[in-house]
Structures are given as C-alpha cells and as structure tokens.
PDB file of N, CA and C in Angstrom:
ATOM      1  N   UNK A   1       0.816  -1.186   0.000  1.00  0.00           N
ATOM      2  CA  UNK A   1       0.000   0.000   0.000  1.00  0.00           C
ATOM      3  C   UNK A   1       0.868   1.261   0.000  1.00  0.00           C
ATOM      4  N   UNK A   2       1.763   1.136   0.595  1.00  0.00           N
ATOM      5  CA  UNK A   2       2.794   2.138   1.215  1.00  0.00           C
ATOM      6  C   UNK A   2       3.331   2.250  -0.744  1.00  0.00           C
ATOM      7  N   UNK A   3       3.953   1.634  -1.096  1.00  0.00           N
ATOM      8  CA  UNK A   3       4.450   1.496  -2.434  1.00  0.00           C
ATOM      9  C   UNK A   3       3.745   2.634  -3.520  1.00  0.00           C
ATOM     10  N   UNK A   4       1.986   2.270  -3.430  1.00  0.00           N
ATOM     11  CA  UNK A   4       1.031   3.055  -4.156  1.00  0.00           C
ATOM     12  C   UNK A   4       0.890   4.395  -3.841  1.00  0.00           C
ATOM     13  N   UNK A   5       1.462   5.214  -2.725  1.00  0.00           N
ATOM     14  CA  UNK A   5       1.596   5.811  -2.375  1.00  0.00           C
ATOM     15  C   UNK A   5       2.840   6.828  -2.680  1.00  0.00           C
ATOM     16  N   UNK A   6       4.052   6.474  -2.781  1.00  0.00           N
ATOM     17  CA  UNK A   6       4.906   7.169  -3.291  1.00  0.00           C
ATOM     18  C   UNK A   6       4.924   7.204  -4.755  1.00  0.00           C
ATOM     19  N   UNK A   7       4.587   6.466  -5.726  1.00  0.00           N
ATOM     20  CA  UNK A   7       4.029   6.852  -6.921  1.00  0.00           C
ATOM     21  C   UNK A   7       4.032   8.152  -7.371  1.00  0.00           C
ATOM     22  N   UNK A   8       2.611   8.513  -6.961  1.00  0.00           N
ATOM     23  CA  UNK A   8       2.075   9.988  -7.256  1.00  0.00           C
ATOM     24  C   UNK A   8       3.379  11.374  -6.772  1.00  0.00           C
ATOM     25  N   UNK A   9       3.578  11.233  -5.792  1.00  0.00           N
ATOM     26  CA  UNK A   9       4.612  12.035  -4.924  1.00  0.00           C
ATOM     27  C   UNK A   9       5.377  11.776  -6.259  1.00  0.00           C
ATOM     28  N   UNK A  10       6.203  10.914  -6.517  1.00  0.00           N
ATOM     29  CA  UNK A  10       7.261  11.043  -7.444  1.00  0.00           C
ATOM     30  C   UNK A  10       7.128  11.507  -8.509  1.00  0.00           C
ATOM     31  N   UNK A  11       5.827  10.997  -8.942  1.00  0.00           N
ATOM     32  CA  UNK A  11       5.608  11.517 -10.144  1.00  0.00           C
ATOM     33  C   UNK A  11       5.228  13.129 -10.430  1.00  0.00           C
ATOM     34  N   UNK A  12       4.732  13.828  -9.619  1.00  0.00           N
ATOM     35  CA  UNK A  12       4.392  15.160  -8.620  1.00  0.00           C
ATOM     36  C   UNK A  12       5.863  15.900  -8.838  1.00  0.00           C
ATOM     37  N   UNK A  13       6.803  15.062  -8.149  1.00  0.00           N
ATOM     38  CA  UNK A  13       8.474  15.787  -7.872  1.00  0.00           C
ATOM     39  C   UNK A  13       8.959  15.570  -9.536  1.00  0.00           C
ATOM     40  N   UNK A  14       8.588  14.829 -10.626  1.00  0.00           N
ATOM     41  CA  UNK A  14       9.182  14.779 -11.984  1.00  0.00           C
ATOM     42  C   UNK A  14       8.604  15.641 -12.288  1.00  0.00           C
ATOM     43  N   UNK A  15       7.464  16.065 -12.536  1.00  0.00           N
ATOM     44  CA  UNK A  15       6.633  17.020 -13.192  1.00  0.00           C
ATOM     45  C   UNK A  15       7.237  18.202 -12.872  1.00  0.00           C
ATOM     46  N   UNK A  16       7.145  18.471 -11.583  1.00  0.00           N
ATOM     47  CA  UNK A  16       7.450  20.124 -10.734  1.00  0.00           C
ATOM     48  C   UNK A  16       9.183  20.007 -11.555  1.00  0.00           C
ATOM     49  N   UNK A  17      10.030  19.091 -11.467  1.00  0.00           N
ATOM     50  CA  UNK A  17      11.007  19.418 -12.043  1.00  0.00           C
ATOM     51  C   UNK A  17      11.309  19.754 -13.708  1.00  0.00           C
ATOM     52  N   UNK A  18      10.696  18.721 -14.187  1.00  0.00           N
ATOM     53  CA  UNK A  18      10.743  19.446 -15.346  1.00  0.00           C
ATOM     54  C   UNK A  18      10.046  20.629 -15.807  1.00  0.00           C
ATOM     55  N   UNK A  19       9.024  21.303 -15.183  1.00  0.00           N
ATOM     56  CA  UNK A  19       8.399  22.332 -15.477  1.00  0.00           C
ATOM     57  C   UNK A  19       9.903  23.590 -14.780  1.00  0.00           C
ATOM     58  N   UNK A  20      10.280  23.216 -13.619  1.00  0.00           N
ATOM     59  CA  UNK A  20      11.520  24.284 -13.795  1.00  0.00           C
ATOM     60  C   UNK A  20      12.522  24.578 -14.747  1.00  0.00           C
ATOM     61  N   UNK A  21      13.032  23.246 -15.127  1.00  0.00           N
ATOM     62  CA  UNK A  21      13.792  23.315 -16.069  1.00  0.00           C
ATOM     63  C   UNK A  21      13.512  23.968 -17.130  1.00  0.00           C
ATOM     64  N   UNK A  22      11.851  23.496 -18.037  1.00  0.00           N
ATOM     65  CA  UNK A  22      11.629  24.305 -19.081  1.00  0.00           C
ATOM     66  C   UNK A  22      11.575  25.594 -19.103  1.00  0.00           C
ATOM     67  N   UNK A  23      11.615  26.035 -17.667  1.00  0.00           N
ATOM     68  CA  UNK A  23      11.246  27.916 -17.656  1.00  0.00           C
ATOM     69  C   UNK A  23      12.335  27.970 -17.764  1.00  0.00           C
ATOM     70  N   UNK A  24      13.386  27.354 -16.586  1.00  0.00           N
ATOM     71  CA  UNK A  24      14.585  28.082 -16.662  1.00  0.00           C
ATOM     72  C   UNK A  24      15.371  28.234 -17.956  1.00  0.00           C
ATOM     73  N   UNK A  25      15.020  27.199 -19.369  1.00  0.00           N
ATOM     74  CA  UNK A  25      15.646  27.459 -20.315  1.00  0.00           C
ATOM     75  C   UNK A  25      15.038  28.174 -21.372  1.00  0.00           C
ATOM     76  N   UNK A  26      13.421  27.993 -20.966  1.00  0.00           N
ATOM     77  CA  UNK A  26      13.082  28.855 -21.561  1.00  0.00           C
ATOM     78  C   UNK A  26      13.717  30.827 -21.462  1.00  0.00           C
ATOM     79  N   UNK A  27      13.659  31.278 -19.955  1.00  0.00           N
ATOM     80  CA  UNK A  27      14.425  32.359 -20.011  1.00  0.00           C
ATOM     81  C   UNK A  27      15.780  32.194 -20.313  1.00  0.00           C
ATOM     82  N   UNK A  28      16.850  31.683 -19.934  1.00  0.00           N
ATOM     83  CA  UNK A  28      18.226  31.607 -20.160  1.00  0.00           C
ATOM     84  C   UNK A  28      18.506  32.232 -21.640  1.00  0.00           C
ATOM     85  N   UNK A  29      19.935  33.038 -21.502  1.00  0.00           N
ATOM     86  CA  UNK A  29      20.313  33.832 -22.606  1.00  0.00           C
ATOM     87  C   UNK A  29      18.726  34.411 -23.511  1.00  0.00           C
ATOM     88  N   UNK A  30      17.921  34.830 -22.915  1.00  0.00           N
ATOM     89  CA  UNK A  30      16.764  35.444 -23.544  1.00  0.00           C
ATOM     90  C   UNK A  30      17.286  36.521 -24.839  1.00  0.00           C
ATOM     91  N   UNK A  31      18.166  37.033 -24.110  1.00  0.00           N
ATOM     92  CA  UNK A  31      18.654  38.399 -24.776  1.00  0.00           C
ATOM     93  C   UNK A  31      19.646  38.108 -26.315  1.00  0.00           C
ATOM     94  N   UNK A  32      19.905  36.535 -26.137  1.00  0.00           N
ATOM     95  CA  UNK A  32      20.309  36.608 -27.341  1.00  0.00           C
ATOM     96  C   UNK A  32      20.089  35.326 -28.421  1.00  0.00           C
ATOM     97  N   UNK A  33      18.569  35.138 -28.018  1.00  0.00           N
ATOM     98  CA  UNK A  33      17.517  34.284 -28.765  1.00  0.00           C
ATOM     99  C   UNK A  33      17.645  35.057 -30.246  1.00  0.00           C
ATOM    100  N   UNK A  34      16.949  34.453 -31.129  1.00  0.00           N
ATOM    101  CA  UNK A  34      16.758  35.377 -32.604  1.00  0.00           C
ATOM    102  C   UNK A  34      15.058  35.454 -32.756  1.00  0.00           C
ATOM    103  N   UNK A  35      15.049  36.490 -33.150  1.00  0.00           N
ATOM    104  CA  UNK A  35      12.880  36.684 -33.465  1.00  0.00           C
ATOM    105  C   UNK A  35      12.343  36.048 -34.054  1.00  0.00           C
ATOM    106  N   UNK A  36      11.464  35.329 -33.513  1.00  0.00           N
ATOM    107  CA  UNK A  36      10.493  34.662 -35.226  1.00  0.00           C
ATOM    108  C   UNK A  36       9.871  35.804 -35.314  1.00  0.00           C
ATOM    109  N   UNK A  37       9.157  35.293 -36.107  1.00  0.00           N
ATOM    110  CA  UNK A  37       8.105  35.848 -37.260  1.00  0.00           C
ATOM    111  C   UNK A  37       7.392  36.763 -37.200  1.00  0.00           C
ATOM    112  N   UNK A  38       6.239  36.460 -35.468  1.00  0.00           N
ATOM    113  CA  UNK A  38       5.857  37.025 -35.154  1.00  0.00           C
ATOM    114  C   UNK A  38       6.582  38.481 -34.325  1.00  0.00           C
ATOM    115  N   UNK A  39       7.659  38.330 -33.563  1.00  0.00           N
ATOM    116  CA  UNK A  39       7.989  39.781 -32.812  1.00  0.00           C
ATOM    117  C   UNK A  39       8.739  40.136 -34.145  1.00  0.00           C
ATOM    118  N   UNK A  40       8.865  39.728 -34.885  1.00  0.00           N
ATOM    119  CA  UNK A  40       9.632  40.965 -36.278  1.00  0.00           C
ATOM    120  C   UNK A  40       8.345  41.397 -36.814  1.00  0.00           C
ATOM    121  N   UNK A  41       7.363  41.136 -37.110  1.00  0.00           N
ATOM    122  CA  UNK A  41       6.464  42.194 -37.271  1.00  0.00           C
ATOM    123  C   UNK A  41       5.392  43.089 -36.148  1.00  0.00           C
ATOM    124  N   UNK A  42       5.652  42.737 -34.828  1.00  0.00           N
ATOM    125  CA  UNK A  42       5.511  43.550 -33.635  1.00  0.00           C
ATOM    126  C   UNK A  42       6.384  44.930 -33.628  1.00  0.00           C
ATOM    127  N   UNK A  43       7.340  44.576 -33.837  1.00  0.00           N
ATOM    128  CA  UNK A  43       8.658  45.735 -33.785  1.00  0.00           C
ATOM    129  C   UNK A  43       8.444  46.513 -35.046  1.00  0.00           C
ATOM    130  N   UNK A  44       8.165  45.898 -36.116  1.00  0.00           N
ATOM    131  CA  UNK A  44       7.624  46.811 -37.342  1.00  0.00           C
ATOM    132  C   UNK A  44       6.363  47.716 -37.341  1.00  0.00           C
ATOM    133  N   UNK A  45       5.640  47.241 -36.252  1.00  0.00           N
ATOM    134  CA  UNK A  45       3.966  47.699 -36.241  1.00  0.00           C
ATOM    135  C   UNK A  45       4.387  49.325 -35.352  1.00  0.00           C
ATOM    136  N   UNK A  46       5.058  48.567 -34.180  1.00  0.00           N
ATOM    137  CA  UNK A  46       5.263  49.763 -32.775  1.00  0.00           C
ATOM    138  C   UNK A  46       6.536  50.627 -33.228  1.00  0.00           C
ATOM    139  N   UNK A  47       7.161  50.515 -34.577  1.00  0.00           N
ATOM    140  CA  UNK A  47       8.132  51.408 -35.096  1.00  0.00           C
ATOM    141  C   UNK A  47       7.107  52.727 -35.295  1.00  0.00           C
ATOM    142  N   UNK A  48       6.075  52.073 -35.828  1.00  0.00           N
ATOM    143  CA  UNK A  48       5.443  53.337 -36.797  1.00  0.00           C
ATOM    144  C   UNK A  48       5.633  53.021 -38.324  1.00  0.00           C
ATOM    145  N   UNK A  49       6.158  51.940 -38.925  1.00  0.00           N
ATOM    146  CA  UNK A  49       6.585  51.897 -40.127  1.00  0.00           C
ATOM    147  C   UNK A  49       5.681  50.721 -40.937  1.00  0.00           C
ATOM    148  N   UNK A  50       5.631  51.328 -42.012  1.00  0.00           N
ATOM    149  CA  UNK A  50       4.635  50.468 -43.006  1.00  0.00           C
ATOM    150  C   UNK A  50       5.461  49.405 -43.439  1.00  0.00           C
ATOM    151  N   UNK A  51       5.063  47.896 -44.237  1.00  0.00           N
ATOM    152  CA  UNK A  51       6.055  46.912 -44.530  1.00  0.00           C
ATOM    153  C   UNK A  51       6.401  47.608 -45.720  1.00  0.00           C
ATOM    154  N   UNK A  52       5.540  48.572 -46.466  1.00  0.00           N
ATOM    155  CA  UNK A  52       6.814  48.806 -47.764  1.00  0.00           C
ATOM    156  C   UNK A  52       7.698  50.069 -47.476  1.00  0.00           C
ATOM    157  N   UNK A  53       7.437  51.108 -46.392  1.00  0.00           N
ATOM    158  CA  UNK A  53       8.695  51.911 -45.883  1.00  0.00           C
ATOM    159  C   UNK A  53       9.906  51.378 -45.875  1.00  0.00           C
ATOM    160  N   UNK A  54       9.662  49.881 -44.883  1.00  0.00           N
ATOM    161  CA  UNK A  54      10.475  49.532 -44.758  1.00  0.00           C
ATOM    162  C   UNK A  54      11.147  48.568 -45.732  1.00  0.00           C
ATOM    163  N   UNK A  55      10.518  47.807 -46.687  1.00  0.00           N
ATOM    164  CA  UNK A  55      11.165  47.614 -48.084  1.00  0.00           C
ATOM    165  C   UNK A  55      12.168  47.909 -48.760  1.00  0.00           C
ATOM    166  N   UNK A  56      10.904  49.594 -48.942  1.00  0.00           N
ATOM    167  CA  UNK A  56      12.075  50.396 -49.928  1.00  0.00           C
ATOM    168  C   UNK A  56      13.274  51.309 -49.014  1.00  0.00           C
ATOM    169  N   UNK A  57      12.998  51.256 -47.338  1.00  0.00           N
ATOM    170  CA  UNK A  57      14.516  51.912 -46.909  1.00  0.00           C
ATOM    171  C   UNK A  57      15.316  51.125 -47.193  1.00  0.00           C
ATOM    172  N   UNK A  58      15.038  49.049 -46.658  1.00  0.00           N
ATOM    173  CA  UNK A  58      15.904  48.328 -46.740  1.00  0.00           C
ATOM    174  C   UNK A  58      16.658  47.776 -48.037  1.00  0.00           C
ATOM    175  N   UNK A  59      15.821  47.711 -48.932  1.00  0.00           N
ATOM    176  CA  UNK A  59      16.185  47.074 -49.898  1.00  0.00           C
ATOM    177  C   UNK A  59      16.203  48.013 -51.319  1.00  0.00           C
ATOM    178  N   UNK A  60      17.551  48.586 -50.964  1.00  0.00           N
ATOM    179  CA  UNK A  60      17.437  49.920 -51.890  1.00  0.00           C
ATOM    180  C   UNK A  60      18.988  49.613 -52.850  1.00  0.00           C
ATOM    181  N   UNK A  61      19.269  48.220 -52.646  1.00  0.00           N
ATOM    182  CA  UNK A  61      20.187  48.167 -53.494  1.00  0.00           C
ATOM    183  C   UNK A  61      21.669  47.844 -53.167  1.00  0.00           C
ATOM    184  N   UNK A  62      22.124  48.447 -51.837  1.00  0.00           N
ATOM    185  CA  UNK A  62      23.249  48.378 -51.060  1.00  0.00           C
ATOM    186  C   UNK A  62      23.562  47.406 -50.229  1.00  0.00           C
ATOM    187  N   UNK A  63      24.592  46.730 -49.279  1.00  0.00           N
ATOM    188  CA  UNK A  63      24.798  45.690 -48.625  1.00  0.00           C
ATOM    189  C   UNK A  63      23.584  45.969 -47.691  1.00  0.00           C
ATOM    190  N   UNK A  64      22.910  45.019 -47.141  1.00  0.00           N
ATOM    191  CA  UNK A  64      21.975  44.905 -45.765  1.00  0.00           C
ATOM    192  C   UNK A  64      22.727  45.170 -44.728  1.00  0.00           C
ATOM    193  N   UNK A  65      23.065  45.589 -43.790  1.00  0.00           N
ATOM    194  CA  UNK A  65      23.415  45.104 -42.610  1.00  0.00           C
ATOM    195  C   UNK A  65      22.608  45.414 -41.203  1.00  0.00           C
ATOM    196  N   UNK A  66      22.908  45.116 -39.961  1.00  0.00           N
ATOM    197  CA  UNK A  66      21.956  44.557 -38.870  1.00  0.00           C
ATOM    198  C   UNK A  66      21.460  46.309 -38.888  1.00  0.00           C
ATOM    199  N   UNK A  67      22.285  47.313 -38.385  1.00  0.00           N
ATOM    200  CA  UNK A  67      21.725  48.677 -38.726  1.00  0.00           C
ATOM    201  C   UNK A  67      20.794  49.144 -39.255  1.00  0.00           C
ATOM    202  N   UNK A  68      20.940  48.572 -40.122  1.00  0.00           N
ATOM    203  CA  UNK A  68      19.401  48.122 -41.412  1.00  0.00           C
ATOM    204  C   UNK A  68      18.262  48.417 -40.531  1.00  0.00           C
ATOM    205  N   UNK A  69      17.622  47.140 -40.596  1.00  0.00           N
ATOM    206  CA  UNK A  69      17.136  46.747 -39.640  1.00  0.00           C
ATOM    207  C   UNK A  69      16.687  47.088 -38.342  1.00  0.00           C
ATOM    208  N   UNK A  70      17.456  47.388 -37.604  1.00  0.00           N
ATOM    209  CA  UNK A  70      17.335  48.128 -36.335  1.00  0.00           C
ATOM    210  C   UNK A  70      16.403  49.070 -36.039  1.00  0.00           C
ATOM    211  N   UNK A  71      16.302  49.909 -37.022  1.00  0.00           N
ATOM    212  CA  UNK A  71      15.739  51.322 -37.306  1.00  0.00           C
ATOM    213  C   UNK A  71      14.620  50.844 -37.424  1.00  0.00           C
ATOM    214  N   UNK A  72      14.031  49.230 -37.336  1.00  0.00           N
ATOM    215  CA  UNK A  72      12.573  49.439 -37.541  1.00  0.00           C
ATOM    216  C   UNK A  72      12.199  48.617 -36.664  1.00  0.00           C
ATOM    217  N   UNK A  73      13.146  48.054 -35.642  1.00  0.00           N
ATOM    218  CA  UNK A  73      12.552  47.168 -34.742  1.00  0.00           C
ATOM    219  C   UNK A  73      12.472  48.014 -33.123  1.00  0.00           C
ATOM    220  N   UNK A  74      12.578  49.157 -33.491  1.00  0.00           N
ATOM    221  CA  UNK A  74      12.336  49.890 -32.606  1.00  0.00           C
ATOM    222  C   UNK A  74      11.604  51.052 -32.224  1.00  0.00           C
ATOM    223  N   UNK A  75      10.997  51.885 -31.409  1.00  0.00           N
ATOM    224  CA  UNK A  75      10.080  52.804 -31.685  1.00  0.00           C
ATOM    225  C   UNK A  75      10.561  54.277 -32.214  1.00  0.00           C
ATOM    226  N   UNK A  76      10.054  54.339 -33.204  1.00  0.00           N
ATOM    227  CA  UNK A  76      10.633  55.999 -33.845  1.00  0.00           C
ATOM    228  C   UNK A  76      10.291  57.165 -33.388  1.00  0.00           C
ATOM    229  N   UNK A  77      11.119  57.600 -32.811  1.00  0.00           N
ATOM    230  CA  UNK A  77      10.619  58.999 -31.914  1.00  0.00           C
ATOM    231  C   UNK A  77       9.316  60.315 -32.615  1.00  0.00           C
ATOM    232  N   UNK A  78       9.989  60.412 -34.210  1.00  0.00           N
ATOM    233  CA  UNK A  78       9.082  61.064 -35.151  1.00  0.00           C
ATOM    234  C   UNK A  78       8.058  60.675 -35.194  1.00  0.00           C
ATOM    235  N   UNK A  79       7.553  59.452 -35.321  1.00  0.00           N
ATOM    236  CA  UNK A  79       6.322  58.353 -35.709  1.00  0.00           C
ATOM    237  C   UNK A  79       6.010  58.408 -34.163  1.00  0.00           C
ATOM    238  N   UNK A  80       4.463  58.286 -33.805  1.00  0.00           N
ATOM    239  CA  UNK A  80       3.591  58.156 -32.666  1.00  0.00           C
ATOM    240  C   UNK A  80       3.161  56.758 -32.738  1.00  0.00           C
ATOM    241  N   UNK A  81       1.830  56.651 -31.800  1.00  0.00           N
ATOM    242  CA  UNK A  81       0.593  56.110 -31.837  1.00  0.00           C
ATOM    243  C   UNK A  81      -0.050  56.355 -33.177  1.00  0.00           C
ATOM    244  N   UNK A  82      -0.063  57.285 -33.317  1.00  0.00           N
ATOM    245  CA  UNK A  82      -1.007  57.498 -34.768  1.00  0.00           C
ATOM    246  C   UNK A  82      -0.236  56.774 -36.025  1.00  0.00           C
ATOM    247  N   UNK A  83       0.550  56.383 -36.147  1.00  0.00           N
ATOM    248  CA  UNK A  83       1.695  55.926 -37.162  1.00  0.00           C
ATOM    249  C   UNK A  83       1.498  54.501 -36.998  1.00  0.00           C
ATOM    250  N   UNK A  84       1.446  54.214 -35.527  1.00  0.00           N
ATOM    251  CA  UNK A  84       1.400  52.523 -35.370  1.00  0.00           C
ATOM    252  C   UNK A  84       0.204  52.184 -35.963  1.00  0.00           C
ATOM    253  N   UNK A  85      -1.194  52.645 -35.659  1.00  0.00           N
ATOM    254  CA  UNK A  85      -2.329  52.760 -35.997  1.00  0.00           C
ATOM    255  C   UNK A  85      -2.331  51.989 -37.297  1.00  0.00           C
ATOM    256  N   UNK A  86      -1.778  53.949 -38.078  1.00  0.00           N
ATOM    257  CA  UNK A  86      -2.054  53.408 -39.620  1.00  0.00           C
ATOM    258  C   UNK A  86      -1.586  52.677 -40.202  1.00  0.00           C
ATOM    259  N   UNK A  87      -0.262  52.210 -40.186  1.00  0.00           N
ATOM    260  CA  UNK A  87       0.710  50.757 -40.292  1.00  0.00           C
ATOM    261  C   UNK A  87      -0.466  49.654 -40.130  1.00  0.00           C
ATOM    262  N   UNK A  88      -0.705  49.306 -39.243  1.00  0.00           N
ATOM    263  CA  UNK A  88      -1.841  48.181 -38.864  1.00  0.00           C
ATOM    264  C   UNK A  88      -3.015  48.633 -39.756  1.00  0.00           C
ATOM    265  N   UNK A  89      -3.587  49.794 -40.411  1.00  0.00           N
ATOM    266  CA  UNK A  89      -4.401  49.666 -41.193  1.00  0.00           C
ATOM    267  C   UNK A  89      -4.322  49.975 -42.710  1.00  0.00           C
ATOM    268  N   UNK A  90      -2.997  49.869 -42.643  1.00  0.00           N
ATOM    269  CA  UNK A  90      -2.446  49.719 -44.106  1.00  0.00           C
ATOM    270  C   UNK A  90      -2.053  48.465 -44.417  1.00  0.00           C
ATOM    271  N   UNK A  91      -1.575  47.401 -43.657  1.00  0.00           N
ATOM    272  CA  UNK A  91      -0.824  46.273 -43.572  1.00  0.00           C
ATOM    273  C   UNK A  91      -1.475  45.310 -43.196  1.00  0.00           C
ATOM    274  N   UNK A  92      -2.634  45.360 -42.241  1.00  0.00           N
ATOM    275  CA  UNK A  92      -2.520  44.107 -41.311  1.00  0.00           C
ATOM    276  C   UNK A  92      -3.884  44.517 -40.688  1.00  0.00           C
ATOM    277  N   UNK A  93      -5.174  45.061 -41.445  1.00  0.00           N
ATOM    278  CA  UNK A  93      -6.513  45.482 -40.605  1.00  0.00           C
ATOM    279  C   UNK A  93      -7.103  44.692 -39.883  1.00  0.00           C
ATOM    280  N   UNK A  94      -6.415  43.694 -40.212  1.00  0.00           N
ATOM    281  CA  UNK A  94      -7.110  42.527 -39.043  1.00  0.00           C
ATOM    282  C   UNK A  94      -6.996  42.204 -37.756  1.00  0.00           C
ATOM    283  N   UNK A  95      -5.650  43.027 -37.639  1.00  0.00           N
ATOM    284  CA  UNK A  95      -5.123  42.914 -36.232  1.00  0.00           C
ATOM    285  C   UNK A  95      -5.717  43.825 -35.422  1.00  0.00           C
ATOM    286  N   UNK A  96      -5.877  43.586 -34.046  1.00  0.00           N
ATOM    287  CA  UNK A  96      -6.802  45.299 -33.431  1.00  0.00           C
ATOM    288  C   UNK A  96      -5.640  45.889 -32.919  1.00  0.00           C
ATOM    289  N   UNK A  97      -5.887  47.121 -32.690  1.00  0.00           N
ATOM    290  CA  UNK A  97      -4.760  47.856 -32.272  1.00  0.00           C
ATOM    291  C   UNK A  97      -4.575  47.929 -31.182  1.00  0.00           C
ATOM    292  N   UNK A  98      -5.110  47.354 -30.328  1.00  0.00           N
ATOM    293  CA  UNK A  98      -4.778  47.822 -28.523  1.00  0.00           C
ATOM    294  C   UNK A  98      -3.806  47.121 -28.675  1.00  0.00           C
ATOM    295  N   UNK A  99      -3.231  45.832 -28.662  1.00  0.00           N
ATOM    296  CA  UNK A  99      -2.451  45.283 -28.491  1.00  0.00           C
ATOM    297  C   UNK A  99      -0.931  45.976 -28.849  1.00  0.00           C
ATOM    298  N   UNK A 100      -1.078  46.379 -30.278  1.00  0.00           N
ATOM    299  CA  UNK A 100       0.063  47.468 -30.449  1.00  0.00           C
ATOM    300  C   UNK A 100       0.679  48.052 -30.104  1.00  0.00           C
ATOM    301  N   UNK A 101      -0.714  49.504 -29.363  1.00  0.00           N
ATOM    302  CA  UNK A 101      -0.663  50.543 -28.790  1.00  0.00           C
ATOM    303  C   UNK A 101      -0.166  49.816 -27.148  1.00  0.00           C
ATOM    304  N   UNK A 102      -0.465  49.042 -26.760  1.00  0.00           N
ATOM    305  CA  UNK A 102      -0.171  48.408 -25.398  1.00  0.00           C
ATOM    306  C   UNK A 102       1.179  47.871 -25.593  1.00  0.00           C
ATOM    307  N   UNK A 103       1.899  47.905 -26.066  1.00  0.00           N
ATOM    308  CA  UNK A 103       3.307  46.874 -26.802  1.00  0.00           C
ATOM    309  C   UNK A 103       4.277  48.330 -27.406  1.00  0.00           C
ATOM    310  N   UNK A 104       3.594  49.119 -27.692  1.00  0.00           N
ATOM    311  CA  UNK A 104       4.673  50.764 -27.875  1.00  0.00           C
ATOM    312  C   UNK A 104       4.536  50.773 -26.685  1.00  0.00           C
ATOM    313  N   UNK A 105       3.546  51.815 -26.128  1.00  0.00           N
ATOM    314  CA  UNK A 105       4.191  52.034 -24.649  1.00  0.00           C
ATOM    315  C   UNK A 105       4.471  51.107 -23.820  1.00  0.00           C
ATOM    316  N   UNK A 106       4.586  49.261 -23.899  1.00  0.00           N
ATOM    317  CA  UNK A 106       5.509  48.625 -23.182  1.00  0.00           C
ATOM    318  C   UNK A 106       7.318  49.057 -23.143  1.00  0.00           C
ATOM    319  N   UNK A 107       7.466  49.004 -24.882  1.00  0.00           N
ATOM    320  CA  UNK A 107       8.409  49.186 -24.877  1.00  0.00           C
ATOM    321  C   UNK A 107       9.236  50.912 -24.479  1.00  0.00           C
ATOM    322  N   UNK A 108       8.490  51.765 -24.879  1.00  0.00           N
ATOM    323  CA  UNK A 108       8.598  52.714 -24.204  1.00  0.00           C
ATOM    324  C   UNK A 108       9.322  53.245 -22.937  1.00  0.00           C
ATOM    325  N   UNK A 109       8.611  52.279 -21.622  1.00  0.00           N
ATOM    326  CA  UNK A 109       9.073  52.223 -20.645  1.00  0.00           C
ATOM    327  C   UNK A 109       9.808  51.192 -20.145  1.00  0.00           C
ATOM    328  N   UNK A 110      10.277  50.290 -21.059  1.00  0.00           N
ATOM    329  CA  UNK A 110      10.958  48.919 -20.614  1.00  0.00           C
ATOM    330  C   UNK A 110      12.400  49.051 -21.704  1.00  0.00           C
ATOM    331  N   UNK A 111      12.297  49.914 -22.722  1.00  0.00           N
ATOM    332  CA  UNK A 111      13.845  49.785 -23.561  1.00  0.00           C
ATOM    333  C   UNK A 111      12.791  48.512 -24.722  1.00  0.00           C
ATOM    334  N   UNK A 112      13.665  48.068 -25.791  1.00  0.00           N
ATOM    335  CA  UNK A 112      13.514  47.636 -27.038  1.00  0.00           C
ATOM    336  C   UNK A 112      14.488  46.563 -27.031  1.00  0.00           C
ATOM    337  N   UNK A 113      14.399  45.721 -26.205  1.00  0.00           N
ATOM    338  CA  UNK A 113      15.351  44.689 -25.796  1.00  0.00           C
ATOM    339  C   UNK A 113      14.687  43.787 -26.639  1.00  0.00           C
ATOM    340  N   UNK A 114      15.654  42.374 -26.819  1.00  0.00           N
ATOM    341  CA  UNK A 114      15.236  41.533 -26.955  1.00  0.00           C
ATOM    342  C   UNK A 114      14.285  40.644 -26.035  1.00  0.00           C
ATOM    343  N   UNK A 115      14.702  40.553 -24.914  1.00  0.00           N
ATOM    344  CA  UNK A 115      13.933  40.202 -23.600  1.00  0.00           C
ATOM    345  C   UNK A 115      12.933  41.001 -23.250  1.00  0.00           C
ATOM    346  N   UNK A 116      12.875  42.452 -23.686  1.00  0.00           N
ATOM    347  CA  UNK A 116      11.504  43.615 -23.228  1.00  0.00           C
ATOM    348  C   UNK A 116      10.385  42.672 -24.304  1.00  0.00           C
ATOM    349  N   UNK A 117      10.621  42.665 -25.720  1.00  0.00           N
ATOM    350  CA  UNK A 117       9.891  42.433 -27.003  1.00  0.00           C
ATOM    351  C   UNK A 117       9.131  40.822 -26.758  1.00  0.00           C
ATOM    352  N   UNK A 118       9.484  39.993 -25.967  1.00  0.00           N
ATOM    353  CA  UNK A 118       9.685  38.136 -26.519  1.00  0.00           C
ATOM    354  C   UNK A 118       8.604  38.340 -24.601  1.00  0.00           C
TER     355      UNK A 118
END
C-alpha cells in the first residue's frame, strides 16, 4: 500500500522538475535568442513603419546590414501612436490595435530589448 503511495509524490516531484527546467531554459540567454516571425512584425507595427517603408529603406540596393534593420525594430521617436495605428491599417486590418498601442508604450518604458519584445 505504502508502495502506491509514493508513486504519485514522485511523479508530482518529476513534473514540478521538469516544469523548472523548461522555464529556466526557456528564459536563459533570452537576450540573445533570434525573433520569429511574429515579434519581427511587432517591432515593425510599434516602429510606426509600413512593410513597404520599410522595403524600400531596406532594400534599396546596397549591402543589408543589422543597422538596417534596427531602425525598424524599434520605436521611432518622429512616428507616434497614430503611425502605429495606420501601419496596422495599411498592412494588417485585421489585427486590433490595442495590443500594439499596449506593446509601444511597453516598450517605451521597458527599452527595445530583446527580452523587453519576446
């Protein structure tokens, strides 16, 4: 009886452990994970920048490099709320905008980290 009893417990202490583990690797080196899909077009929405702004800044002919880039995964001081807006209703009307607008001023007050964004 005693036997049927530690079972569960163990199985209880495997679970609880691997659920640490997965967080803990889930956060580990956060900061230098790479973006899918989705936070590269989060960072494009809360730039303020349309996908063909950013097209024709990026792809204008010259080497790419990460600089590139940068400039749109982050929030543009010139460009507002009103910019994120219309981006999302030039690009993507399907999406609602609170989420956006809630995700600029995250980043806003948290920096444009990789770990602020994910």
């Amino acid at each position: 009886m005693r036997h049927l009893q530690l079972a569960p417990n163990r199985l209880r202490f495997l679970i609880v452990v691997l659920l640490m583990v997965g967080i803990f690797f889930r956060f580990f080196n956060l900061d230098r994970k790479v973006y899918w899909h989705d936070e590269t077009f989060t960072s494009l929405r809360i730039s303020g920048y349309t996908a063909n702004e950013a097209k024709q800044q990026i792809f204008n002919g010259r080497i790419i490099n990460k600089e590139s880039f940068a400039k749109f995964q982050s929030p543009n001081m010139e460009k507002g709320l009103r910019d994120t807006i219309i981006s999302l209703e030039v690009d993507d009307p399907q999406h609602p905008p609170l989420y956006y607008i809630l995700a600029r001023l995250w980043v806003g007050i948290f920096g444009n980290s990789v770990t602020v964004i994910k």
